[in-house]
PDB file of N, CA and C in Angstrom:
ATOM      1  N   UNK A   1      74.579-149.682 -60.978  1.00  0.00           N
ATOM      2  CA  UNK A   1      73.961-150.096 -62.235  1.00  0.00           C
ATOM      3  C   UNK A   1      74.637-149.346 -63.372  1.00  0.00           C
ATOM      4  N   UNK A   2      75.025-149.747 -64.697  1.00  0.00           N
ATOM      5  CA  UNK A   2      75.410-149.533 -65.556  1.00  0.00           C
ATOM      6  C   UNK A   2      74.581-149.474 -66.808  1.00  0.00           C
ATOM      7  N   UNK A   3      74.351-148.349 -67.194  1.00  0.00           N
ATOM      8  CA  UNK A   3      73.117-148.506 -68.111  1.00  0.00           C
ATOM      9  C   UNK A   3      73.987-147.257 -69.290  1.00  0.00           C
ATOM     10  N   UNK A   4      73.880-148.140 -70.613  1.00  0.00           N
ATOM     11  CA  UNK A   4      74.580-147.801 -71.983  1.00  0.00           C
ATOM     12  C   UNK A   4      72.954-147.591 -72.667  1.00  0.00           C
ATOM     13  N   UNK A   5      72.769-146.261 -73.444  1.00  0.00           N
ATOM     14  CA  UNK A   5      71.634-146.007 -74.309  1.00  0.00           C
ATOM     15  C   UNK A   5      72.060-144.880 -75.406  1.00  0.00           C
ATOM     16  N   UNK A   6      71.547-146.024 -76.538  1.00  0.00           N
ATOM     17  CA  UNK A   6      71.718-145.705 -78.048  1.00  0.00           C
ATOM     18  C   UNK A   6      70.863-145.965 -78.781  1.00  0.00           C
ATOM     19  N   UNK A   7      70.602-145.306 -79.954  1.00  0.00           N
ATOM     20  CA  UNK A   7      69.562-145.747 -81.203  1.00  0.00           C
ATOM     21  C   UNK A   7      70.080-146.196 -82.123  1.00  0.00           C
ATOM     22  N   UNK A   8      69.241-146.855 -82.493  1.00  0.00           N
ATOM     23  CA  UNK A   8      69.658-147.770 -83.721  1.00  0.00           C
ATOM     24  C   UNK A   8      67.984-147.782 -84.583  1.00  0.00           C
ATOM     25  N   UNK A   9      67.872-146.595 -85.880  1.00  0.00           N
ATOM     26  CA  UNK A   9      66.840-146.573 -86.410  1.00  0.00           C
ATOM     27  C   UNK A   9      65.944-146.253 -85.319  1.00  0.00           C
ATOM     28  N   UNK A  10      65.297-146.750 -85.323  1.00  0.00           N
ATOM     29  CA  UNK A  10      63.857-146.370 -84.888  1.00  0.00           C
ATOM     30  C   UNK A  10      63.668-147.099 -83.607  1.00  0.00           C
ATOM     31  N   UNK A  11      64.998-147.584 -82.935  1.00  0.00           N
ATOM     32  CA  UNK A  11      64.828-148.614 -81.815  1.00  0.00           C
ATOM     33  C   UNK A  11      66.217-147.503 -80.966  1.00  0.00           C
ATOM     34  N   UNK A  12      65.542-148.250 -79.403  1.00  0.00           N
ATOM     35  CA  UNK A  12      66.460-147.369 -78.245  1.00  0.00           C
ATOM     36  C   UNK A  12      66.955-148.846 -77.916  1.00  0.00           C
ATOM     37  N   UNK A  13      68.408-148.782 -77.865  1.00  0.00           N
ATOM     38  CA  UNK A  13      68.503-150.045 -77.012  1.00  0.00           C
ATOM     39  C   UNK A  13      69.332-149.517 -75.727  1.00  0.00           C
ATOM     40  N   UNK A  14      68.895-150.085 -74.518  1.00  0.00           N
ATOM     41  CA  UNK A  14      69.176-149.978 -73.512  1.00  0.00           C
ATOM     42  C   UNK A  14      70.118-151.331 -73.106  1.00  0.00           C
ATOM     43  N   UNK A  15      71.265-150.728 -72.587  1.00  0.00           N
ATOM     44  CA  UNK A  15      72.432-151.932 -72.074  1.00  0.00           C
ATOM     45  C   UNK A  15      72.565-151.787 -70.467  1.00  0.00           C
ATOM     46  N   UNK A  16      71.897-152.381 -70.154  1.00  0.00           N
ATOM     47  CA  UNK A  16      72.211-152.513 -68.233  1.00  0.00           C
ATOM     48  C   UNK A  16      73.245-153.724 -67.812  1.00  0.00           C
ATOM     49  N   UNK A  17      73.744-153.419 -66.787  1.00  0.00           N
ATOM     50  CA  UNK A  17      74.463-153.916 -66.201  1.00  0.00           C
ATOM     51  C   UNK A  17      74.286-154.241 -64.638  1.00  0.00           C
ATOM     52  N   UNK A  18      74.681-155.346 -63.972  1.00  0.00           N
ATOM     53  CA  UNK A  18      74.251-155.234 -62.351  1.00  0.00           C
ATOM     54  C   UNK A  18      72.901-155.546 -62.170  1.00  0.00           C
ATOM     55  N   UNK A  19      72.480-155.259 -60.821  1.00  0.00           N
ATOM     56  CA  UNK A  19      71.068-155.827 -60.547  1.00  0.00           C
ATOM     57  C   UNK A  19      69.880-154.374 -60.690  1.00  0.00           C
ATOM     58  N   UNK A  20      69.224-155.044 -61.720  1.00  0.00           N
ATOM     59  CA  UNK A  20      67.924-153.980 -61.618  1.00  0.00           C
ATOM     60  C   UNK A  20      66.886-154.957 -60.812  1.00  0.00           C
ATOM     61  N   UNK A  21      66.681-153.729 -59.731  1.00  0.00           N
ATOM     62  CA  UNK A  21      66.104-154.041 -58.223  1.00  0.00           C
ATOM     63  C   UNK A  21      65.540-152.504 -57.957  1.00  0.00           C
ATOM     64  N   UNK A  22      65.274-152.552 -56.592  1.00  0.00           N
ATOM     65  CA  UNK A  22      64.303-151.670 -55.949  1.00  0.00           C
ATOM     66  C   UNK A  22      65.425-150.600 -55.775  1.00  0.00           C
ATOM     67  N   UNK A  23      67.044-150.611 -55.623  1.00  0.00           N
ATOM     68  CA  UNK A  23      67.909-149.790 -55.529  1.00  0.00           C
ATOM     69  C   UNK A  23      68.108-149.399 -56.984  1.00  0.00           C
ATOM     70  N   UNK A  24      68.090-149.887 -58.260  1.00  0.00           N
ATOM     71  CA  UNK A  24      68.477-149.036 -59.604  1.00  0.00           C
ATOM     72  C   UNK A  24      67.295-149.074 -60.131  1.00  0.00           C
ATOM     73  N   UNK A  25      65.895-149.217 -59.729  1.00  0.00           N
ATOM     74  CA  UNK A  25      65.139-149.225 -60.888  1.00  0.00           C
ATOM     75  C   UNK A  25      64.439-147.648 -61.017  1.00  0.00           C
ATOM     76  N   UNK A  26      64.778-146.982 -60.074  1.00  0.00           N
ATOM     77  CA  UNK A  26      64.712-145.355 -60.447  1.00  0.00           C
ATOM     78  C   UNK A  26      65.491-144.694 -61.147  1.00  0.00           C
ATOM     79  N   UNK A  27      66.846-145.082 -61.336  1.00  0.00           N
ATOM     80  CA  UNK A  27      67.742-144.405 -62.695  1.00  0.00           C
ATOM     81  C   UNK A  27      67.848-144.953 -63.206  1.00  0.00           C
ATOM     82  N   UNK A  28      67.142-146.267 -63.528  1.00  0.00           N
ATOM     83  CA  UNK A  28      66.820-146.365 -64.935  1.00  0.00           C
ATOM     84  C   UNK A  28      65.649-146.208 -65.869  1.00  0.00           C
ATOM     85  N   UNK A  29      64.864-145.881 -64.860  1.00  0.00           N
ATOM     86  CA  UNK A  29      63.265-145.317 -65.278  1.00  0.00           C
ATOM     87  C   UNK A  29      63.710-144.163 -65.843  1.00  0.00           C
ATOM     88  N   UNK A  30      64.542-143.219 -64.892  1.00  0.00           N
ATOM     89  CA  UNK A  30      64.633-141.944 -65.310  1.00  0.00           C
ATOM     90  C   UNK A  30      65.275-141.742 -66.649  1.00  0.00           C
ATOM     91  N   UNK A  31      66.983-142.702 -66.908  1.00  0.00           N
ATOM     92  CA  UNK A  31      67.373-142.404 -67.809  1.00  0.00           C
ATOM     93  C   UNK A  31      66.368-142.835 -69.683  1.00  0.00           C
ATOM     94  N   UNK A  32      65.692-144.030 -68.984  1.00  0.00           N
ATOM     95  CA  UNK A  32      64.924-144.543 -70.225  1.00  0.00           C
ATOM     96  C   UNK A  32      63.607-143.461 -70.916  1.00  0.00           C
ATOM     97  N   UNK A  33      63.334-142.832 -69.641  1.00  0.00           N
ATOM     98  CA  UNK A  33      61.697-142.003 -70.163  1.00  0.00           C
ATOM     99  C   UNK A  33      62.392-140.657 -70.501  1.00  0.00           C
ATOM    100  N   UNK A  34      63.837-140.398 -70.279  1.00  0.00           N
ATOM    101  CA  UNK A  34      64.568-139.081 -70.810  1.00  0.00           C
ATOM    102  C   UNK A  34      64.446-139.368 -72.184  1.00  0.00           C
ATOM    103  N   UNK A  35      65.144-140.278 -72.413  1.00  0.00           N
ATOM    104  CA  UNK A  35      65.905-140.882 -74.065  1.00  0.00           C
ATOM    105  C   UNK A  35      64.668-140.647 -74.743  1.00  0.00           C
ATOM    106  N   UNK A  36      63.652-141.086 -73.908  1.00  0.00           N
ATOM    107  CA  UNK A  36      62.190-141.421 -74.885  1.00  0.00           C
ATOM    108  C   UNK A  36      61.726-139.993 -75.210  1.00  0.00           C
ATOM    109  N   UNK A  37      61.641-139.059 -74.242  1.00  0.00           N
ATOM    110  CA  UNK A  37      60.608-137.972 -74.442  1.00  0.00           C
ATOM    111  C   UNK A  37      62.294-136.725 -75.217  1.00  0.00           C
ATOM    112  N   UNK A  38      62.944-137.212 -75.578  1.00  0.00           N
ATOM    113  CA  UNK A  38      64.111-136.511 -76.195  1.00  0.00           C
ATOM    114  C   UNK A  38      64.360-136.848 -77.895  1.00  0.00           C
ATOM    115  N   UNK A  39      63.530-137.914 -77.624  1.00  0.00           N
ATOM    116  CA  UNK A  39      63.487-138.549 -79.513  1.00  0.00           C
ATOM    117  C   UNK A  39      61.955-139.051 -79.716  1.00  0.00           C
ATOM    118  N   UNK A  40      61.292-138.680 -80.222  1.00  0.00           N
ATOM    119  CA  UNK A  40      59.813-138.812 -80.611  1.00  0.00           C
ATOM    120  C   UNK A  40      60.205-140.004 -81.693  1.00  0.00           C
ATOM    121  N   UNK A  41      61.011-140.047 -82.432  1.00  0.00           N
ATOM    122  CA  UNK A  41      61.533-140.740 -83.495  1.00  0.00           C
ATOM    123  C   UNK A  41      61.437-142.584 -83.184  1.00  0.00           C
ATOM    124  N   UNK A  42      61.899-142.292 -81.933  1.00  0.00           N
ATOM    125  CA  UNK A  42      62.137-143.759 -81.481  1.00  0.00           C
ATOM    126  C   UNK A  42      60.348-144.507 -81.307  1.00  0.00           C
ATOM    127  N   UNK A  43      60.341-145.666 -81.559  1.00  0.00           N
ATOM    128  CA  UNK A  43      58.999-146.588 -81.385  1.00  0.00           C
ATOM    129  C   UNK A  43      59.706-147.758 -80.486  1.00  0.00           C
ATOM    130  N   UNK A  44      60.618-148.517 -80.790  1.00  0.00           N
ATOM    131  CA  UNK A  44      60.941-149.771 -80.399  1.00  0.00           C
ATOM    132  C   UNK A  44      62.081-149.734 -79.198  1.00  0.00           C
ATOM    133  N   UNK A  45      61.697-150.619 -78.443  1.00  0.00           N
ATOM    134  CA  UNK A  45      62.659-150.509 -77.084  1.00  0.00           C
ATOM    135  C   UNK A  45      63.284-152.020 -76.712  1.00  0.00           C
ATOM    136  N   UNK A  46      64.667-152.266 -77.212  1.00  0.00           N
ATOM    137  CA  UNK A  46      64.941-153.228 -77.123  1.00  0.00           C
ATOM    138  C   UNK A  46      66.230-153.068 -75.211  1.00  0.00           C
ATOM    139  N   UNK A  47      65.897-154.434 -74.873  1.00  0.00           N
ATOM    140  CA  UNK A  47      66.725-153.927 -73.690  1.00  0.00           C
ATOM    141  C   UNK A  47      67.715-155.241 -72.954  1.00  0.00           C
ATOM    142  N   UNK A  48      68.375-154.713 -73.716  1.00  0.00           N
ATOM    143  CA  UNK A  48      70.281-155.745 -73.306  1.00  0.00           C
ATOM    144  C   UNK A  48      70.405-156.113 -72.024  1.00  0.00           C
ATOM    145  N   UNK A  49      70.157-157.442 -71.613  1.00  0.00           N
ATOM    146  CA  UNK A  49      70.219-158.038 -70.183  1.00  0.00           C
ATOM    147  C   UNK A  49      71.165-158.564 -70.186  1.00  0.00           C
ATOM    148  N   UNK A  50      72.004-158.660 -70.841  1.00  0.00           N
ATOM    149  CA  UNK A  50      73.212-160.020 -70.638  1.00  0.00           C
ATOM    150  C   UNK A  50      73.838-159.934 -69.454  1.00  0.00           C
ATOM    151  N   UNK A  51      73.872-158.473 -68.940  1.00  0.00           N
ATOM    152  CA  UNK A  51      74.766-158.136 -67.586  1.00  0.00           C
ATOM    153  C   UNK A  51      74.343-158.300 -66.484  1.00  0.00           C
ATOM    154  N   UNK A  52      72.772-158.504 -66.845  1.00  0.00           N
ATOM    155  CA  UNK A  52      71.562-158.131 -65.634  1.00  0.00           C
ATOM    156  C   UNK A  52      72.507-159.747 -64.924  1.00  0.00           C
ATOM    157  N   UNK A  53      72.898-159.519 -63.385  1.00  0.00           N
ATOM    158  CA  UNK A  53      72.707-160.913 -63.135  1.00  0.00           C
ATOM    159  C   UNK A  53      71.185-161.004 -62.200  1.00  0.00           C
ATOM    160  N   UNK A  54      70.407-160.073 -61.960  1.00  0.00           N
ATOM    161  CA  UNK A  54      69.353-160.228 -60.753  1.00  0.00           C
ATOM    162  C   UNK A  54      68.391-159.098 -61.340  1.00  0.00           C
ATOM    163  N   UNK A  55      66.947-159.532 -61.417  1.00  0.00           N
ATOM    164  CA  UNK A  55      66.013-158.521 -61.201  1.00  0.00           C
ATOM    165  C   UNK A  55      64.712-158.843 -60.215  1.00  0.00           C
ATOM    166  N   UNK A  56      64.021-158.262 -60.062  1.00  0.00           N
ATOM    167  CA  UNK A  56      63.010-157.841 -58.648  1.00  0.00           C
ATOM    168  C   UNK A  56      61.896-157.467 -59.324  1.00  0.00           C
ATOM    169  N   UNK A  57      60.795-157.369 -58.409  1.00  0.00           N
ATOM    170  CA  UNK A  57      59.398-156.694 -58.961  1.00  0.00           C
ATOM    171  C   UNK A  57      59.482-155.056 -58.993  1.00  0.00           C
ATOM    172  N   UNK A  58      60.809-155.177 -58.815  1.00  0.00           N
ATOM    173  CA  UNK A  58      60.991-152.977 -58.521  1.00  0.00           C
ATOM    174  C   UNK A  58      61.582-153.606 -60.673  1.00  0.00           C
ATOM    175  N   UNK A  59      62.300-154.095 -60.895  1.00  0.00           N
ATOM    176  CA  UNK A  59      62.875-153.906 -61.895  1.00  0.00           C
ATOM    177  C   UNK A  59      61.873-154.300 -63.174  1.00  0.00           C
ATOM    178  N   UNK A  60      61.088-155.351 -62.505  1.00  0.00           N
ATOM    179  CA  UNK A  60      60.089-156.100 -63.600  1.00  0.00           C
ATOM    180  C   UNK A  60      58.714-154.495 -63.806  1.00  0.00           C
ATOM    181  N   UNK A  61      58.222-154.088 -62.966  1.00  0.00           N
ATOM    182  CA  UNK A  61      57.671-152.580 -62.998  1.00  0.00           C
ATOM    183  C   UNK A  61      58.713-151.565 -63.852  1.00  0.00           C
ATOM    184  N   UNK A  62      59.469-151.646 -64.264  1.00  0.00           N
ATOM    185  CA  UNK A  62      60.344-150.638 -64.840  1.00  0.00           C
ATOM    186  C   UNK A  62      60.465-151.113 -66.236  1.00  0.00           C
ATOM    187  N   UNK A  63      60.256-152.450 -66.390  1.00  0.00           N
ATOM    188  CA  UNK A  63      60.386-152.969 -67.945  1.00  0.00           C
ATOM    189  C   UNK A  63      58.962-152.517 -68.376  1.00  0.00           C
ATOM    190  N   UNK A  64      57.886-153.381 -67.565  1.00  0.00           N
ATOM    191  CA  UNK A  64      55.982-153.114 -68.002  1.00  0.00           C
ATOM    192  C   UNK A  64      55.918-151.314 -68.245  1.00  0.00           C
ATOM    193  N   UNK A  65      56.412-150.613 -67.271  1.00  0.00           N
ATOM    194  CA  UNK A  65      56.070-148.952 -67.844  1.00  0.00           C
ATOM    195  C   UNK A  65      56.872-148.339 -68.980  1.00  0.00           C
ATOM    196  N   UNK A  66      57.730-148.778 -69.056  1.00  0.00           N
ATOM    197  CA  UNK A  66      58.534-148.830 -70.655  1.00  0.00           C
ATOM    198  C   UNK A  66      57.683-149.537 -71.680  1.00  0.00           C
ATOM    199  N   UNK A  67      56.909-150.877 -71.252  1.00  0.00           N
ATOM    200  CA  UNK A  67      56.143-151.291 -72.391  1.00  0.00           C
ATOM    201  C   UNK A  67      55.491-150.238 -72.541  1.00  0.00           C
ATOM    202  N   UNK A  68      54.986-149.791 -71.703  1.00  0.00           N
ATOM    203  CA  UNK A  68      53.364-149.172 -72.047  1.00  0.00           C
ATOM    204  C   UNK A  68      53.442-148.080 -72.544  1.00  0.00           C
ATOM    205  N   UNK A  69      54.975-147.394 -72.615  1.00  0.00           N
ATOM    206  CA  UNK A  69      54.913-146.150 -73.659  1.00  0.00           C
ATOM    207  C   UNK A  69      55.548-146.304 -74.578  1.00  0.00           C
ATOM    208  N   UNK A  70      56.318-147.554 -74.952  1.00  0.00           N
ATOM    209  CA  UNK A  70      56.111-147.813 -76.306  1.00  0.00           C
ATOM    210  C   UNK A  70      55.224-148.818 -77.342  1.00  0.00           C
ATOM    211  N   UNK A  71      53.755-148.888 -76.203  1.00  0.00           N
ATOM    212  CA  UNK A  71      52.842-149.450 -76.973  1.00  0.00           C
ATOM    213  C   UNK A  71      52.400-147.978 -77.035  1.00  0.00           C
ATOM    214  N   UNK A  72      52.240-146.986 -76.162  1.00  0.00           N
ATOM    215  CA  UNK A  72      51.534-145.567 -77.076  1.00  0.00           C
ATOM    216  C   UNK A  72      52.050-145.679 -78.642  1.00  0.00           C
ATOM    217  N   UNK A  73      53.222-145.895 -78.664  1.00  0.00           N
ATOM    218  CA  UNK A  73      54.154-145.492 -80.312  1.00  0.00           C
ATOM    219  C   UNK A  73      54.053-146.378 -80.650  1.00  0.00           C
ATOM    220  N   UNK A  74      53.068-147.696 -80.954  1.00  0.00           N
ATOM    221  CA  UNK A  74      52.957-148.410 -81.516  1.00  0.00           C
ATOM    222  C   UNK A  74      54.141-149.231 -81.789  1.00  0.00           C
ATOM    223  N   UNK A  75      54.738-149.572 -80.819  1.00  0.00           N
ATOM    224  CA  UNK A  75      56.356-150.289 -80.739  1.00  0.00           C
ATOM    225  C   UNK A  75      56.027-151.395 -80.584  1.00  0.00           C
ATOM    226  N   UNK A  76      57.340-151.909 -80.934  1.00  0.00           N
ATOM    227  CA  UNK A  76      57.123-153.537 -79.342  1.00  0.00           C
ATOM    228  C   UNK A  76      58.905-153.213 -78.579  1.00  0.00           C
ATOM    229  N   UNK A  77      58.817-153.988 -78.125  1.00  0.00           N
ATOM    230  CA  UNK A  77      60.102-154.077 -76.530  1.00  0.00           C
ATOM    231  C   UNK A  77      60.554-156.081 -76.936  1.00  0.00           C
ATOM    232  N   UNK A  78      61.641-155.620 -77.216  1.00  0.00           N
ATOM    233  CA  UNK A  78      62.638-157.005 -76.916  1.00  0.00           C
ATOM    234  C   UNK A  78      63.211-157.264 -75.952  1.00  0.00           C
ATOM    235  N   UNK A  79      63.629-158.401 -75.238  1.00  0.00           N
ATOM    236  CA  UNK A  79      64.795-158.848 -73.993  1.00  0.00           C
ATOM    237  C   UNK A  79      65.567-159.294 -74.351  1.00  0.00           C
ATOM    238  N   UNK A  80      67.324-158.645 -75.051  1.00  0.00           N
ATOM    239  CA  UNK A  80      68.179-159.286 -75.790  1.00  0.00           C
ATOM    240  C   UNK A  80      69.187-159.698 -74.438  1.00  0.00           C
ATOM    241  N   UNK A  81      69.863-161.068 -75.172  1.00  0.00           N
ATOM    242  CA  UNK A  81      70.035-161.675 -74.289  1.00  0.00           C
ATOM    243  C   UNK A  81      70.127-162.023 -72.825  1.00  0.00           C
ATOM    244  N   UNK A  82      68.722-162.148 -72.350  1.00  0.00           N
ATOM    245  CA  UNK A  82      68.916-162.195 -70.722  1.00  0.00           C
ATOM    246  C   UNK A  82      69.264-163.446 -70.175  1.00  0.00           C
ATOM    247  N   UNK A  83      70.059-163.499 -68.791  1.00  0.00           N
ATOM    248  CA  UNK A  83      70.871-164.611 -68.598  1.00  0.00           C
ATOM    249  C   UNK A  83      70.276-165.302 -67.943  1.00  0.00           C
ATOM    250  N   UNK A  84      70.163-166.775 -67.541  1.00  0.00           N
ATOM    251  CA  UNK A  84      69.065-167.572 -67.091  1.00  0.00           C
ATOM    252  C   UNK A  84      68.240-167.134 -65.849  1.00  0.00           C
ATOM    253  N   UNK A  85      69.091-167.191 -65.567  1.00  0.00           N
ATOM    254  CA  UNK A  85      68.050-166.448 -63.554  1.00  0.00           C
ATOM    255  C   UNK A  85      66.725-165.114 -64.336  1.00  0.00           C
ATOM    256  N   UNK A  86      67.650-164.831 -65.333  1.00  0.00           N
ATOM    257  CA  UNK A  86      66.659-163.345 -65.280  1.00  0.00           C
ATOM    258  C   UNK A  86      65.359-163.668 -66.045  1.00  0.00           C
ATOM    259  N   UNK A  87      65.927-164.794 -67.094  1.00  0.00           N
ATOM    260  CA  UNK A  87      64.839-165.067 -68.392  1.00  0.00           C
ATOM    261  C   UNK A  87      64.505-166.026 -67.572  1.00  0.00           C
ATOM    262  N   UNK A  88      63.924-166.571 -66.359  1.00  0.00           N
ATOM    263  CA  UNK A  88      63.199-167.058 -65.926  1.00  0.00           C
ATOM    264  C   UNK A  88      62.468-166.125 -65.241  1.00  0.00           C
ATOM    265  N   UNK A  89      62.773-165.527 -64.415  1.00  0.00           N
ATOM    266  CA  UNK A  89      62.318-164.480 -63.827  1.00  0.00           C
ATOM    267  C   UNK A  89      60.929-163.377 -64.730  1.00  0.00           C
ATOM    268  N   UNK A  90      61.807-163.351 -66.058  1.00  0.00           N
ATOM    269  CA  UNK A  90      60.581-162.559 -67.326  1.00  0.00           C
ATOM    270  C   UNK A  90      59.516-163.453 -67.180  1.00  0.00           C
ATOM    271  N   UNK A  91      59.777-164.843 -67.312  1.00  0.00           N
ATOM    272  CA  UNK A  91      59.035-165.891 -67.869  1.00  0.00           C
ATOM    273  C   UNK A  91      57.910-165.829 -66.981  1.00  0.00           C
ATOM    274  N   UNK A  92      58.588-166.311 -65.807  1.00  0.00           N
ATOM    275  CA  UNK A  92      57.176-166.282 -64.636  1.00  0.00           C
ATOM    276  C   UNK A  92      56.409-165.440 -64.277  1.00  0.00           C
ATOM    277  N   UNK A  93      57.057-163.567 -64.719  1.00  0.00           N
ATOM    278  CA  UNK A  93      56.268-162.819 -64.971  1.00  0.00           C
ATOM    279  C   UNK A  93      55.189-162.547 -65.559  1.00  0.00           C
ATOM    280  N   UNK A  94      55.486-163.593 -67.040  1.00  0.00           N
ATOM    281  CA  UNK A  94      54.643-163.643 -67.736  1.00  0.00           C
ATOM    282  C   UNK A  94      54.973-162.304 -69.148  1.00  0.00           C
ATOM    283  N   UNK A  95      55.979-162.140 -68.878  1.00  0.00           N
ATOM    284  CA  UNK A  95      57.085-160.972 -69.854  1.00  0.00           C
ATOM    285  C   UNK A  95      56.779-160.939 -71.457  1.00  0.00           C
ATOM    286  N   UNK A  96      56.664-162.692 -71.290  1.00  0.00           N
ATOM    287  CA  UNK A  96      57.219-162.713 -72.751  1.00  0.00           C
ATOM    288  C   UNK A  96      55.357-162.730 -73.656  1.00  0.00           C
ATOM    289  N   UNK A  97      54.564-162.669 -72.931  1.00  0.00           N
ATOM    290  CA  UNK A  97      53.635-162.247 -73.899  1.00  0.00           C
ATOM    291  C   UNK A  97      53.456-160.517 -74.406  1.00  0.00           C
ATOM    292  N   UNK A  98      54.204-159.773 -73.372  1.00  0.00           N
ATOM    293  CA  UNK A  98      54.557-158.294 -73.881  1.00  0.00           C
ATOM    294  C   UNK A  98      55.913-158.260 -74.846  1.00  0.00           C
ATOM    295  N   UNK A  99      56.535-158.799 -74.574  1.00  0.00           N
ATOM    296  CA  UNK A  99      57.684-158.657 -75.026  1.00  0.00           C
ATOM    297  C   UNK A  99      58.454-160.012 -75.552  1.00  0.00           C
ATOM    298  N   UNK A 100      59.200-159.539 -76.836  1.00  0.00           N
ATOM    299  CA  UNK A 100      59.901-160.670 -77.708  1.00  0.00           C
ATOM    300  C   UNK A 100      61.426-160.905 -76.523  1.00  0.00           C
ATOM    301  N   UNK A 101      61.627-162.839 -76.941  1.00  0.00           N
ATOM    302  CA  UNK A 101      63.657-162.554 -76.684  1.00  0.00           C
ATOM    303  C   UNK A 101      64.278-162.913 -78.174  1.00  0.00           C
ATOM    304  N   UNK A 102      65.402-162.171 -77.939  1.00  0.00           N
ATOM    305  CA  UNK A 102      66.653-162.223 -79.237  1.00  0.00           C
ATOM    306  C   UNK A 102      67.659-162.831 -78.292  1.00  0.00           C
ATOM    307  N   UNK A 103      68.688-163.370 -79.025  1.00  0.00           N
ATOM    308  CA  UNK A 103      69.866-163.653 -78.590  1.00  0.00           C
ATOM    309  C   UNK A 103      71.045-163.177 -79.443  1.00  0.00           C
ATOM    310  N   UNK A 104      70.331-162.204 -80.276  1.00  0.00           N
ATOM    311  CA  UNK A 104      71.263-161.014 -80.988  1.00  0.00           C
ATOM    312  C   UNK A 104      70.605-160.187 -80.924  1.00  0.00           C
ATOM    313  N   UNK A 105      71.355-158.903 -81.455  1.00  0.00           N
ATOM    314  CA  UNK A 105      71.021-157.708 -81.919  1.00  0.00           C
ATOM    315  C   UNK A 105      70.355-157.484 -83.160  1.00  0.00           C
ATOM    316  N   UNK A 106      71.235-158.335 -84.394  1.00  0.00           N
ATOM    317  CA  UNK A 106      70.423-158.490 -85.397  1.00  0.00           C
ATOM    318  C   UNK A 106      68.696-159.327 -84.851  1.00  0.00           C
ATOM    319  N   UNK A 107      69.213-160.308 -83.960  1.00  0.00           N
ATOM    320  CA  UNK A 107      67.335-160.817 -84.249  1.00  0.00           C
ATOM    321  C   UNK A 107      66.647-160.084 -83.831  1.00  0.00           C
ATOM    322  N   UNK A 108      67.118-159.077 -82.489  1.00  0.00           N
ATOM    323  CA  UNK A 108      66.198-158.237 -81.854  1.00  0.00           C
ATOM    324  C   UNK A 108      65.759-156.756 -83.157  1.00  0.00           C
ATOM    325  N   UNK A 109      66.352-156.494 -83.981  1.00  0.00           N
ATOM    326  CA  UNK A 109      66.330-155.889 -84.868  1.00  0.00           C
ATOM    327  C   UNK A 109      65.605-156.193 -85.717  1.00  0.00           C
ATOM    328  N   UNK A 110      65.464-157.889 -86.071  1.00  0.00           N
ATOM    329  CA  UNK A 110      64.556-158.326 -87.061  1.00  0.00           C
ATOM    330  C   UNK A 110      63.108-158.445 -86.167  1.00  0.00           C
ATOM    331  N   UNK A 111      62.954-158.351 -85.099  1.00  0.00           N
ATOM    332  CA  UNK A 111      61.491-158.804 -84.606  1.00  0.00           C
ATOM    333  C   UNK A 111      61.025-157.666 -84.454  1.00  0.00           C
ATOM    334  N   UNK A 112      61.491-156.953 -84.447  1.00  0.00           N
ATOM    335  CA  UNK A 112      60.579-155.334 -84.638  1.00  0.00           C
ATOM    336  C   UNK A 112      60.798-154.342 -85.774  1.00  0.00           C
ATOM    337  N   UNK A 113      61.099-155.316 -86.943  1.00  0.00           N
ATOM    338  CA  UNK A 113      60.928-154.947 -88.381  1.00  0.00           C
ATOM    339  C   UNK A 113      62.283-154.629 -89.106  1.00  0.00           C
ATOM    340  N   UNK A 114      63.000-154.588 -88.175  1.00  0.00           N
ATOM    341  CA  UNK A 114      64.383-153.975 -88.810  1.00  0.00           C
ATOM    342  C   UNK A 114      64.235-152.459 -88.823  1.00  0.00           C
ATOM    343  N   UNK A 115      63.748-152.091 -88.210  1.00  0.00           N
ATOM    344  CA  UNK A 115      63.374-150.770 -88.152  1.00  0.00           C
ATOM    345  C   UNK A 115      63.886-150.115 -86.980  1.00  0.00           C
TER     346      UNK A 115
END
């Protein structure tokens, strides 16, 4: 798994790569709740799927506990561009009532204020 993490304002965006599954969804829990408890600053968690080609209920649990600590910070969580298998996969989860999709950076930027 390939996972790129940067801020942008007041947002973490997370860039994965490969399959988040029951084999990467522990380093990326780990690297995401580091970033978080290392910047108090951050509220919004946007998270770059374009690479994802596969995710699992190990990976879909790793997005929901990321929601839920950046609903503590009064955030929201975007899914910028995820690729069909996966944005179906959110869908049937039922994802997208926690979480917005962008198919940019700018939109994912504009749905959580530009901030």
């Amino acid at each position: 798994m390939d996972i790129a993490i940067k801020r942008k304002g007041k947002a973490l965006i997370v860039s994965l790569g490969g399959e988040l599954d029951l084999a990467t969804a522990g380093e990326v829990r780990e690297r995401v709740d580091l970033a978080l408890l290392e910047d108090s600053r951050v509220h919004h968690l946007i998270w770059d799927l374009e690479k994802v080609g596969f995710i699992d209920s190990s990976g879909l649990g790793v997005l929901l506990g990321r929601y839920k600590k950046i609903q503590a910070r009064a955030g929201r969580v975007v899914a910028l561009r995820p690729v069909d298998p996966v944005r179906k996969m959110l869908r049937m989860a039922g994802m997208e009532r926690i979480m917005h999709f962008a198919d940019t950076e700018e939109q994912a930027l504009a749905q959580i204020g530009g901030r």
